[in-house]
PDB file of N, CA and C in Angstrom:
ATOM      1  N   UNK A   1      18.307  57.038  16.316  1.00  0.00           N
ATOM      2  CA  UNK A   1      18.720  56.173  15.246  1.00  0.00           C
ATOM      3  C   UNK A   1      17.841  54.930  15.270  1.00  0.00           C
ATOM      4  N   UNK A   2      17.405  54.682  14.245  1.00  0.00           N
ATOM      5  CA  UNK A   2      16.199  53.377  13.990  1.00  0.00           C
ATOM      6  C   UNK A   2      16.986  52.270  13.296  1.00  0.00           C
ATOM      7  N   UNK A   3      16.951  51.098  13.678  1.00  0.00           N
ATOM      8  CA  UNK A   3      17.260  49.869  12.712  1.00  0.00           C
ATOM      9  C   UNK A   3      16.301  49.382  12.362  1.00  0.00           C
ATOM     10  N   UNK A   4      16.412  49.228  10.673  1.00  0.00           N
ATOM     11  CA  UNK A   4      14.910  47.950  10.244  1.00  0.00           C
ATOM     12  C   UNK A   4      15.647  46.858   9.072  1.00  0.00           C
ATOM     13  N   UNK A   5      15.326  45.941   9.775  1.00  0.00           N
ATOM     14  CA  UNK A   5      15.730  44.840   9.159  1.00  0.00           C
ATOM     15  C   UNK A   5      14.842  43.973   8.533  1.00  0.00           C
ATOM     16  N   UNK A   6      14.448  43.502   7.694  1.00  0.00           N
ATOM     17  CA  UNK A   6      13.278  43.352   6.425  1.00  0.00           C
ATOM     18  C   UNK A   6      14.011  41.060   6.813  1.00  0.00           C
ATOM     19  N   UNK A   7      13.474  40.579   7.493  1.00  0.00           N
ATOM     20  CA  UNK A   7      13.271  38.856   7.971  1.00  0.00           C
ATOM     21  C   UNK A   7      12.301  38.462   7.142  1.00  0.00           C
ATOM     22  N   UNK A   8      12.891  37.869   5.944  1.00  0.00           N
ATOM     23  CA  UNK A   8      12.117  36.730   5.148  1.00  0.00           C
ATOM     24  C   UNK A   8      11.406  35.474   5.961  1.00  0.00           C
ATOM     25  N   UNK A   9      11.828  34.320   4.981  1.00  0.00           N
ATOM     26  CA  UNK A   9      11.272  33.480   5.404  1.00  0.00           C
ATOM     27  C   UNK A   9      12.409  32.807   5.744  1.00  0.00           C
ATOM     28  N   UNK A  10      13.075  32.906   7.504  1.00  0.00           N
ATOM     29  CA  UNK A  10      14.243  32.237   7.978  1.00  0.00           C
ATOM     30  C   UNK A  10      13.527  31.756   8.792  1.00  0.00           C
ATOM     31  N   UNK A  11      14.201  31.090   9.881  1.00  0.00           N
ATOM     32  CA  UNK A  11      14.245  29.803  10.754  1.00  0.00           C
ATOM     33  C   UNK A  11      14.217  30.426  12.014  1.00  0.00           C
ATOM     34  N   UNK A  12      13.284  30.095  13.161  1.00  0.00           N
ATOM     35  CA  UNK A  12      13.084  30.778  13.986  1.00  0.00           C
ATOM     36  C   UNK A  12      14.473  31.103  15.109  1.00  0.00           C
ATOM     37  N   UNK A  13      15.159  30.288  15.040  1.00  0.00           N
ATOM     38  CA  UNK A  13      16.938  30.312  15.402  1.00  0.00           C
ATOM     39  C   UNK A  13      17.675  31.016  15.143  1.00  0.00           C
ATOM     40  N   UNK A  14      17.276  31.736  13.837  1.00  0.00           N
ATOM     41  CA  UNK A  14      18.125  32.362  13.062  1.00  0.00           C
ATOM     42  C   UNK A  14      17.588  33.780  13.299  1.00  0.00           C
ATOM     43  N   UNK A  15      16.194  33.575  13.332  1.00  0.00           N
ATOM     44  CA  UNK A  15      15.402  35.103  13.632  1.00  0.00           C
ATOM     45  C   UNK A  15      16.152  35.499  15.418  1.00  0.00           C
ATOM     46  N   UNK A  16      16.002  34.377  16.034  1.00  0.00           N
ATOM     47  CA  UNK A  16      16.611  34.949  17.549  1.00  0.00           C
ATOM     48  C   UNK A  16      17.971  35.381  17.567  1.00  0.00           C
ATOM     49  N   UNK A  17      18.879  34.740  16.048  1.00  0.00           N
ATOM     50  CA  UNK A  17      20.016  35.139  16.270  1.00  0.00           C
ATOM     51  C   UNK A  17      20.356  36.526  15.802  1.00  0.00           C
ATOM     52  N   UNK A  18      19.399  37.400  14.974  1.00  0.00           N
ATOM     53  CA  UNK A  18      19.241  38.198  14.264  1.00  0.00           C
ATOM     54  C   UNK A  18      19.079  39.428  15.416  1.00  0.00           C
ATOM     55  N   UNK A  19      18.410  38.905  16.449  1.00  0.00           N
ATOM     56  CA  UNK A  19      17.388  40.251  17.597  1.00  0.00           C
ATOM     57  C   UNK A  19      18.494  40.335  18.383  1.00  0.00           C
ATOM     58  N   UNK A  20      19.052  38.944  18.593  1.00  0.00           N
ATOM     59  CA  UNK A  20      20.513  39.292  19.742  1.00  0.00           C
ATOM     60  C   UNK A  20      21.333  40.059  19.130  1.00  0.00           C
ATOM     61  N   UNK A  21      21.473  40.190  17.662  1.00  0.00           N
ATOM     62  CA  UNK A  21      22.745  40.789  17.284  1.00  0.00           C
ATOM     63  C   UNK A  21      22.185  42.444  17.055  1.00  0.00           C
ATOM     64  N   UNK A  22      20.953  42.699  16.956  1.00  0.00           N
ATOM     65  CA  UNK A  22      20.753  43.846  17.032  1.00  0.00           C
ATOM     66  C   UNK A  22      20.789  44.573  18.747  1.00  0.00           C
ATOM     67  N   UNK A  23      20.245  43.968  19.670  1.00  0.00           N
ATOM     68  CA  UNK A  23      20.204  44.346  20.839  1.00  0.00           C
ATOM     69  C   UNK A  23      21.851  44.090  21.184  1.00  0.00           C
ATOM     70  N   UNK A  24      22.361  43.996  20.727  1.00  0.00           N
ATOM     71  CA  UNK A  24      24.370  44.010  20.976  1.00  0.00           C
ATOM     72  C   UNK A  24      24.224  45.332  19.854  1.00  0.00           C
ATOM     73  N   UNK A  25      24.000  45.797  18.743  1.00  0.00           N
ATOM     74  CA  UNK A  25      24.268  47.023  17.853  1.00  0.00           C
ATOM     75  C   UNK A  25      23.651  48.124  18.863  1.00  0.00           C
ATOM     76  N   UNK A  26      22.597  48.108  18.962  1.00  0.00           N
ATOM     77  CA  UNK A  26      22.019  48.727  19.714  1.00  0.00           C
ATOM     78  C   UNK A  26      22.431  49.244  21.224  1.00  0.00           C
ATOM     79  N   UNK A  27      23.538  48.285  21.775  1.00  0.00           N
ATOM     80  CA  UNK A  27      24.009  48.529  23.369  1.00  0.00           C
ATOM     81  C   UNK A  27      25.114  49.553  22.914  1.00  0.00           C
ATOM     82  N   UNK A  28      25.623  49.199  22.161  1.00  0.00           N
ATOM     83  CA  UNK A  28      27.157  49.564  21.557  1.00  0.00           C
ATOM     84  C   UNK A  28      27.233  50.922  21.131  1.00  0.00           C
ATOM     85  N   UNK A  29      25.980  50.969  20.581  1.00  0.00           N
ATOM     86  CA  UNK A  29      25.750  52.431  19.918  1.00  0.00           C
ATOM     87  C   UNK A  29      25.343  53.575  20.765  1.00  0.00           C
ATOM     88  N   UNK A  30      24.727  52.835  21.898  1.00  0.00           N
ATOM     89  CA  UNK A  30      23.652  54.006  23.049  1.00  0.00           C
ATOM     90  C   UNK A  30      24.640  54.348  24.301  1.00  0.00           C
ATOM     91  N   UNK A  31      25.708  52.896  24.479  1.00  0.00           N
ATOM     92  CA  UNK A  31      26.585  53.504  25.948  1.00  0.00           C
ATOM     93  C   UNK A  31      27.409  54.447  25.793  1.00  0.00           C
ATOM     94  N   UNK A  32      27.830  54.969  24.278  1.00  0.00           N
ATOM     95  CA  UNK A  32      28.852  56.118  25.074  1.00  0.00           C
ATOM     96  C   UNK A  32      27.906  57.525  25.340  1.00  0.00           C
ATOM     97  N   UNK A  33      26.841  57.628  25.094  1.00  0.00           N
ATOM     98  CA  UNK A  33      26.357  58.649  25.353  1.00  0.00           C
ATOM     99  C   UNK A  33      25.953  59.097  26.606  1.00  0.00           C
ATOM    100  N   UNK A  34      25.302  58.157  27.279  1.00  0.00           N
ATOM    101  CA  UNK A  34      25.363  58.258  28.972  1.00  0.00           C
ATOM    102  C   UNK A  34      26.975  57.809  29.699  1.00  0.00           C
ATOM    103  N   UNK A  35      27.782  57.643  28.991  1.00  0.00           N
ATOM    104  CA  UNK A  35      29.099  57.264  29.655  1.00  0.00           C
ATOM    105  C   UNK A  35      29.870  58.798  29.399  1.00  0.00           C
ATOM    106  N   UNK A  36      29.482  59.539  28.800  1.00  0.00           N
ATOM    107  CA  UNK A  36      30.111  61.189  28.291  1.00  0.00           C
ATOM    108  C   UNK A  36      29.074  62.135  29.546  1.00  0.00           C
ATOM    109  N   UNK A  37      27.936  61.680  29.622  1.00  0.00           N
ATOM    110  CA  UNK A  37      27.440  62.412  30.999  1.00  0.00           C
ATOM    111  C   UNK A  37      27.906  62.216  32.243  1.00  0.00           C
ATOM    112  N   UNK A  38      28.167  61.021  32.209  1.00  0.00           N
ATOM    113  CA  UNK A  38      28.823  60.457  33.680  1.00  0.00           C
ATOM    114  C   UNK A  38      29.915  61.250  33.829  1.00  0.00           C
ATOM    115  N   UNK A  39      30.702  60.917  32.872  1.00  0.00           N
ATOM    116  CA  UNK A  39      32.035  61.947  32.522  1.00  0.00           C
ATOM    117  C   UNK A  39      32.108  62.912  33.169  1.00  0.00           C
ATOM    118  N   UNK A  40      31.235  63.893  32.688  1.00  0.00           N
ATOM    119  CA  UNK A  40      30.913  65.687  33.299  1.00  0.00           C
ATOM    120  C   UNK A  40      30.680  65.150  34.578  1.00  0.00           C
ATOM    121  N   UNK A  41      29.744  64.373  34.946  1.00  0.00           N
ATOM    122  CA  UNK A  41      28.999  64.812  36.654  1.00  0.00           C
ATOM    123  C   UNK A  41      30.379  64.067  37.113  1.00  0.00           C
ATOM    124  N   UNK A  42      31.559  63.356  36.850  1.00  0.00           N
ATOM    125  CA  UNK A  42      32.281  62.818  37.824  1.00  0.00           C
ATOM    126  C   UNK A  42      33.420  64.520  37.477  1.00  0.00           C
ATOM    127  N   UNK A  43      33.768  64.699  36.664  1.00  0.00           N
ATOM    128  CA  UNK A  43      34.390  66.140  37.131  1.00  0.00           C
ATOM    129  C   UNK A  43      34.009  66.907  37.773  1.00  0.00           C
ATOM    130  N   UNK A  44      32.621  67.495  37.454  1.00  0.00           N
ATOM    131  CA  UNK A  44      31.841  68.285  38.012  1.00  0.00           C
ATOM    132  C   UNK A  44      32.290  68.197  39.851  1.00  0.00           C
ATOM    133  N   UNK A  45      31.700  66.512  40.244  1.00  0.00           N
ATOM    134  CA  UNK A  45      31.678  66.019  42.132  1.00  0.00           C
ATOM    135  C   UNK A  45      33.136  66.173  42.031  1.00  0.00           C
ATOM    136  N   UNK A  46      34.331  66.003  41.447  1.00  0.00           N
ATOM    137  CA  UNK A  46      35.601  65.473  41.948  1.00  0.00           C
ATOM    138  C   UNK A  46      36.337  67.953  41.672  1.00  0.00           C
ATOM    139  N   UNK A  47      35.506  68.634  40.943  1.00  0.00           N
ATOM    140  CA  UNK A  47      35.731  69.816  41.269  1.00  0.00           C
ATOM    141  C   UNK A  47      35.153  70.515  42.373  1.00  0.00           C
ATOM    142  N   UNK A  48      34.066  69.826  43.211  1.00  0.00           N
ATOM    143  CA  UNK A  48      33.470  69.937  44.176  1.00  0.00           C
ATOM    144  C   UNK A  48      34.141  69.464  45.389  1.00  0.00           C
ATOM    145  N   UNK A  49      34.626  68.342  45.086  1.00  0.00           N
ATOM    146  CA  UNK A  49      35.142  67.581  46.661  1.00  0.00           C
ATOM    147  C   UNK A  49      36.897  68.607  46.532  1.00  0.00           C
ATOM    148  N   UNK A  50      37.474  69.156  45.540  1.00  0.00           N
ATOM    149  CA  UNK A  50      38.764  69.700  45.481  1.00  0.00           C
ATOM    150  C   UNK A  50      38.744  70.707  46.489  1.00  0.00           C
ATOM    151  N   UNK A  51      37.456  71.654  46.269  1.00  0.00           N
ATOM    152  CA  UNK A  51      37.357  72.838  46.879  1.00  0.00           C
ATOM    153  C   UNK A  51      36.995  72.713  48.176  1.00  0.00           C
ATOM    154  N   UNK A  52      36.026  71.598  48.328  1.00  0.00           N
ATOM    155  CA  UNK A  52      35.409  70.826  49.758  1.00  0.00           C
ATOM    156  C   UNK A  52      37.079  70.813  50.708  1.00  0.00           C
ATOM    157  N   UNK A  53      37.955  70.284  50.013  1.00  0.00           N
ATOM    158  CA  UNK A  53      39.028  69.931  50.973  1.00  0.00           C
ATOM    159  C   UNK A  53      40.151  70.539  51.098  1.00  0.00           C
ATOM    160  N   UNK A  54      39.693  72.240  50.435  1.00  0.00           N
ATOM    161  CA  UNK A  54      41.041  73.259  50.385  1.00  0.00           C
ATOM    162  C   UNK A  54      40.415  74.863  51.623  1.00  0.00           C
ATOM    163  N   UNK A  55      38.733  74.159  51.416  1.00  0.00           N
ATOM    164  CA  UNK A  55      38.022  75.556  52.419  1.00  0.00           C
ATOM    165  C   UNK A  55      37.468  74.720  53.647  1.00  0.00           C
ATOM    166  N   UNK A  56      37.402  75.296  54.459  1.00  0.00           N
ATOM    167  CA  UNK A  56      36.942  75.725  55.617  1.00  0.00           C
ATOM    168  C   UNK A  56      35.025  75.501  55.548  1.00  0.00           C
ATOM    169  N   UNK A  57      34.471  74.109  56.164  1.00  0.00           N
ATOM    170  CA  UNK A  57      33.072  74.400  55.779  1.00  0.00           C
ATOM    171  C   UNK A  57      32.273  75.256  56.051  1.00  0.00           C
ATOM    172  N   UNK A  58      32.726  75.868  57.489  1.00  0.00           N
ATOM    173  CA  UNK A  58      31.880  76.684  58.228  1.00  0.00           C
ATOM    174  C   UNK A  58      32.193  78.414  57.872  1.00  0.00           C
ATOM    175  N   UNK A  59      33.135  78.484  57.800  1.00  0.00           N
ATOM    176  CA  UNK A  59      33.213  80.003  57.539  1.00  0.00           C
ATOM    177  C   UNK A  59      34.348  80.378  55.786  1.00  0.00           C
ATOM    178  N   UNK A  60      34.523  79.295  55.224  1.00  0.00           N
ATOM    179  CA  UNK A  60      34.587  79.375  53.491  1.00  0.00           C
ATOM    180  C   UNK A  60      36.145  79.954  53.467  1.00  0.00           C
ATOM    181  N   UNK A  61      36.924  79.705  54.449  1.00  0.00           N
ATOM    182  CA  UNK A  61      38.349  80.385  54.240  1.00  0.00           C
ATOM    183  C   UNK A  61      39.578  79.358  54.051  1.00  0.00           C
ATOM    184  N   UNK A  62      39.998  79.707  53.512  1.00  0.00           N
ATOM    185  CA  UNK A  62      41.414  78.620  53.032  1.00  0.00           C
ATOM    186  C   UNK A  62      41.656  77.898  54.780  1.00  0.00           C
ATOM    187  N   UNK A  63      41.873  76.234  54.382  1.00  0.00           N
ATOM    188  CA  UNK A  63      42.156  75.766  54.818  1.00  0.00           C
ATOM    189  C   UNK A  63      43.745  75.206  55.255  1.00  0.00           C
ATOM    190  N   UNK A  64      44.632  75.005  56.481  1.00  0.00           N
ATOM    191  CA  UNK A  64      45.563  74.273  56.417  1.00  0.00           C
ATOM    192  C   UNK A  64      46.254  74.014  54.796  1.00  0.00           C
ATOM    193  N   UNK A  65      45.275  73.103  54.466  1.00  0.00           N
ATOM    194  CA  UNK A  65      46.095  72.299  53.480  1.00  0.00           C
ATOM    195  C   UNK A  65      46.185  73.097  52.224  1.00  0.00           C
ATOM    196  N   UNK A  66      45.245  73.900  51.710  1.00  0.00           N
ATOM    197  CA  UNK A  66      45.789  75.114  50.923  1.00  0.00           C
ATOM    198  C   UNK A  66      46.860  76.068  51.401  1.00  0.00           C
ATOM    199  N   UNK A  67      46.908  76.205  52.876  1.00  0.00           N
ATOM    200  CA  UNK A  67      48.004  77.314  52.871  1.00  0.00           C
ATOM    201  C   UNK A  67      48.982  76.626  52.864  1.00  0.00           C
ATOM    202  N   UNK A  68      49.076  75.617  52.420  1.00  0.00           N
ATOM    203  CA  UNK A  68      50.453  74.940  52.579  1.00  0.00           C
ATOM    204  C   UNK A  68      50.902  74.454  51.146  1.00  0.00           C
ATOM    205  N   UNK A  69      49.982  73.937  50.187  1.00  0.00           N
ATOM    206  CA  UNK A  69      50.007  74.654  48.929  1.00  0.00           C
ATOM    207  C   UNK A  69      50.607  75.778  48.401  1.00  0.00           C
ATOM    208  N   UNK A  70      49.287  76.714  49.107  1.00  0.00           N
ATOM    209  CA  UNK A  70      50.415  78.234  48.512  1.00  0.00           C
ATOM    210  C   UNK A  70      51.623  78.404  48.759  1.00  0.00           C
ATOM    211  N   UNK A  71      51.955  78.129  50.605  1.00  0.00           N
ATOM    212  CA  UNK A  71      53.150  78.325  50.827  1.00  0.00           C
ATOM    213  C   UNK A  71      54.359  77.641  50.021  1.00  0.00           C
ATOM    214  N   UNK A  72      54.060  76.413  49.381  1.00  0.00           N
ATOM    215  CA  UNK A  72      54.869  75.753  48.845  1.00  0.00           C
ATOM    216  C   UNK A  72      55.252  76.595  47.312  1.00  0.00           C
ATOM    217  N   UNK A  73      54.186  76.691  46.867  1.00  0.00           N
ATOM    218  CA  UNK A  73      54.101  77.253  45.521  1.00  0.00           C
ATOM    219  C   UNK A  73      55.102  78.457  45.298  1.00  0.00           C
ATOM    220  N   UNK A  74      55.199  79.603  46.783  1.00  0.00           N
ATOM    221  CA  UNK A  74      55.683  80.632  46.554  1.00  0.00           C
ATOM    222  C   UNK A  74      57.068  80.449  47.338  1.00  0.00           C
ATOM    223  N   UNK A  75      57.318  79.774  47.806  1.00  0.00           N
ATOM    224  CA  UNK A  75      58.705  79.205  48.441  1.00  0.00           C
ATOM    225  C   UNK A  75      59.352  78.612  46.834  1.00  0.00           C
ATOM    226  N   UNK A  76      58.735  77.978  46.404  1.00  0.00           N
ATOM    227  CA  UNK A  76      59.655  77.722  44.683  1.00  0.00           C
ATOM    228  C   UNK A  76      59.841  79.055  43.872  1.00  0.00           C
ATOM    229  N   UNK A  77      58.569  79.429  43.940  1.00  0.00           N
ATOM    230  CA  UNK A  77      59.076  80.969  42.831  1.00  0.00           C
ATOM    231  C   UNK A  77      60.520  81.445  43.035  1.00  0.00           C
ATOM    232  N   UNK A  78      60.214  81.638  44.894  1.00  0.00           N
ATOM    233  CA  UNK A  78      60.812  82.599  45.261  1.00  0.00           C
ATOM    234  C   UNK A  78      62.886  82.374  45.266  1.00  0.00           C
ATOM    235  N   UNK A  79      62.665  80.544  44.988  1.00  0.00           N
ATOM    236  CA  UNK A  79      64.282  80.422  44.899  1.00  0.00           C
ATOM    237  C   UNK A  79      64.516  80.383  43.410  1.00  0.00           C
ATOM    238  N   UNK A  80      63.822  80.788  42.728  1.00  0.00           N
ATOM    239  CA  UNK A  80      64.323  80.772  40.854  1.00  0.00           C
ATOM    240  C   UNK A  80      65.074  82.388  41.180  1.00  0.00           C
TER     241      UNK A  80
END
């Protein structure tokens, strides 16, 4: 996206006030797009660290704290 703004014959004060207000259009318009990537890569690490802390690093098998999860999970089924 391009801005062009066509500066007559104004006052050099007025021209600086003109560049600040574009470099504020310009911030406003460009951060959510790297703030929607961040987005993904912080799900992405926080679906990484989930699995990091349910397996076993060395040999990839449910950990403690998942079987205690499951166990919980199927201890509710099992009193409906």
């Amino acid at each position: 996206m391009r801005i062009i703004i066509i500066i007559g014959n104004y006052s050099t004060k007025f021209y600086h006030l003109i560049w600040e207000l574009m470099q504020a259009v310009a911030t406003q318009l460009s951060f959510p797009l790297p703030q929607a990537g961040l987005e993904q890569q912080l799900k992405q690490a926080n679906f990484k660290l989930d699995r990091l802390a349910r397996l076993d690093g060395l040999t990839q098998v449910a950990n403690r704290r998942r079987f205690h999860e499951f166990w919980w999970r199927e201890w509710r089924r099992m009193q409906r």
